[in-house]
Protein backbone atom coordinates (compact mmCIF):
# COMPACT_ATOMS: atom_id res chain seq x y z
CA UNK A 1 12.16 -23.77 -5.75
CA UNK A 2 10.03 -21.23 -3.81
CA UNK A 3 6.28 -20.37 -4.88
CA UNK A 4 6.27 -16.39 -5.94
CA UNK A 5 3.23 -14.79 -4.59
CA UNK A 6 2.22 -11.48 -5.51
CA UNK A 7 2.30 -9.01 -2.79
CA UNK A 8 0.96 -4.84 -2.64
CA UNK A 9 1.14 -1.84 -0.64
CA UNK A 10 -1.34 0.91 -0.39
CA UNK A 11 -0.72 4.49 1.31
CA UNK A 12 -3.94 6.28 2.06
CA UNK A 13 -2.02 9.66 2.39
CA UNK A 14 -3.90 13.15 3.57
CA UNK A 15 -2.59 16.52 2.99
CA UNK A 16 -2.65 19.03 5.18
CA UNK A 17 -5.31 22.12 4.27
CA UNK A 18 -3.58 23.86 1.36
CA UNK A 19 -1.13 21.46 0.88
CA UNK A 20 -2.72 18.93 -1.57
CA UNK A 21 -1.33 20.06 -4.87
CA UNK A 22 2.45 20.43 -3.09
CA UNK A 23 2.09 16.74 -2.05
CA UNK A 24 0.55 15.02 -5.75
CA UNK A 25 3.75 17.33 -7.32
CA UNK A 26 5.99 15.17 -4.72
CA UNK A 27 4.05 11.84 -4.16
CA UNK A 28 4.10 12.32 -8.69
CA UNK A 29 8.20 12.42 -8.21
CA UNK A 30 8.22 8.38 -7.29
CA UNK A 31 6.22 6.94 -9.96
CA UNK A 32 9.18 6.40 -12.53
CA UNK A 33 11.76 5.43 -10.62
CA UNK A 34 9.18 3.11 -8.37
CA UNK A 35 8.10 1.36 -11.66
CA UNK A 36 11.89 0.95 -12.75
CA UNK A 37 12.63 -0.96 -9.53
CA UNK A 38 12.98 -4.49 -9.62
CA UNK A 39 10.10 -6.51 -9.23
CA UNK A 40 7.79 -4.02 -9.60
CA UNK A 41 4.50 -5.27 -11.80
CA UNK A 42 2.47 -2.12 -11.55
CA UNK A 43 3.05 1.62 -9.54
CA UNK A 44 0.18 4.10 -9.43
CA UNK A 45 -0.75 7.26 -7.96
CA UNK A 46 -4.18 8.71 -8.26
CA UNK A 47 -6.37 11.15 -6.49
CA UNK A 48 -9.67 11.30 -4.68
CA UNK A 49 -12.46 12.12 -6.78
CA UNK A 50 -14.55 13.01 -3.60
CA UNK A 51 -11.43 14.29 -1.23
CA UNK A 52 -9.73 16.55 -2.26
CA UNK A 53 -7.02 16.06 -0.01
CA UNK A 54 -6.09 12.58 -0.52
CA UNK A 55 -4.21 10.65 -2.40
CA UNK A 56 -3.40 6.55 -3.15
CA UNK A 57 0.19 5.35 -4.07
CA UNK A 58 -0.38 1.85 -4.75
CA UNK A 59 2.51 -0.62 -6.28
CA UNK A 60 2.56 -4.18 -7.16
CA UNK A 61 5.44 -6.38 -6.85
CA UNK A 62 6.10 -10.13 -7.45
CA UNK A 63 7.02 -11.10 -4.22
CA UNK A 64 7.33 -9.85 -0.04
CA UNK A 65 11.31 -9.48 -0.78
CA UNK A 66 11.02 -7.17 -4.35
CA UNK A 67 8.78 -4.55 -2.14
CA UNK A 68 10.75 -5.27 0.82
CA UNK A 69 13.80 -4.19 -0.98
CA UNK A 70 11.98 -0.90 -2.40
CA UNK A 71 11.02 0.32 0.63
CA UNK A 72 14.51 0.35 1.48
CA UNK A 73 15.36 2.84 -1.28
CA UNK A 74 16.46 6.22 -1.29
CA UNK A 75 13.19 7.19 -3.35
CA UNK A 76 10.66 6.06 0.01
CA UNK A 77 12.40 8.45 2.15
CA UNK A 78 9.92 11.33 0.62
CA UNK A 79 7.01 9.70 3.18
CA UNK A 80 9.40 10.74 5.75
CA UNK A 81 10.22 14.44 4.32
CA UNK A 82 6.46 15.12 3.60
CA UNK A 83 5.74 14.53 7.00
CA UNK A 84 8.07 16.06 9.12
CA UNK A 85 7.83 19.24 6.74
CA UNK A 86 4.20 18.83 7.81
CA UNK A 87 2.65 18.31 4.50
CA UNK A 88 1.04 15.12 4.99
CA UNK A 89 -2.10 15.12 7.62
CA UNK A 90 -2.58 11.16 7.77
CA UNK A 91 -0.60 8.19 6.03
CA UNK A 92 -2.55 5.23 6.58
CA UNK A 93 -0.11 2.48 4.94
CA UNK A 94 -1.28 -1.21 4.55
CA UNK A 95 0.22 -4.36 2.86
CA UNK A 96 -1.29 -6.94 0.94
CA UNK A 97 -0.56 -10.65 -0.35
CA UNK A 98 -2.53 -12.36 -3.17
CA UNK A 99 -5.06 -15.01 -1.79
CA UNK A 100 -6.68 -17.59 -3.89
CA UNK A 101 -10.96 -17.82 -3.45
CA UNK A 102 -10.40 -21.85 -2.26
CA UNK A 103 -8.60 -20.01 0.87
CA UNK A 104 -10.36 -17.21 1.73
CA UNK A 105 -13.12 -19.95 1.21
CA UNK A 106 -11.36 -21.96 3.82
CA UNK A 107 -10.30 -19.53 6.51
CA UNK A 108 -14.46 -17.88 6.37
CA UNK A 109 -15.58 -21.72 7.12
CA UNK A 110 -12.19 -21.81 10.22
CA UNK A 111 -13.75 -18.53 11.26
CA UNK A 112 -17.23 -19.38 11.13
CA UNK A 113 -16.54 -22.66 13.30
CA UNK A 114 -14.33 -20.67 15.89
CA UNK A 115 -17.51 -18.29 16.72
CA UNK A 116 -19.65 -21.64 16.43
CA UNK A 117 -17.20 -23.58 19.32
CA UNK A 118 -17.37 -20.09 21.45
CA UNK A 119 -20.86 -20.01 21.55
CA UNK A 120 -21.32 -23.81 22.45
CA UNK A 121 -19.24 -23.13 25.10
């Protein structure tokens, strides 16, 4: 039996000058049907308190193949509309899986004695 780990995306997403309130009223369109989706713990959208023009749509899934599958819906294809309609200024999209403190603990110390070795050298 496979180990589920947690995975997330995050979309940093700019509108273009004037074009903030057109994108929350779309980016605002995949919240339901995101959170319906299987596999799907948690789907936000929020906007900057300091930016005016940006935006985070974050989701939560319980594994790499649940998100996988969802960005293979119909309902992502609204990243693609916004910006070829030339809403969007910047989508800076990243991915995410859970990591446990023993092995971020572990790959610091691996890190830490790869810049250690380089320097001896």
């Amino acid at each position: 039996m496979s180990k589920h780990i947690p995975v997330s995306h995050m979309a940093f997403v700019r509108a273009r000058p004037g074009r903030s309130a057109e994108l929350g009223a779309r980016l605002s369109s995949l919240i339901e049907p995101s959170r319906q989706a299987a596999g799907c713990l948690q789907f936000s959208l929020q906007h900057s308190l300091a930016d005016a023009d940006l935006w985070l749509v974050s989701g939560f899934w319980v594994n790499q193949s649940a998100m996988t599958a969802y960005f293979n819906t119909p309902a992502m294809q609204v990243f693609g509309e916004l910006v070829q309609e030339l809403v969007v200024d910047s989508l800076d999209f990243h991915t995410f899986s859970e990591v446990s403190a023993a092995r971020a603990q572990c790959e610091y110390h691996l890190s830490s004695a790869g810049s250690l070795q380089r320097l001896a050298s």
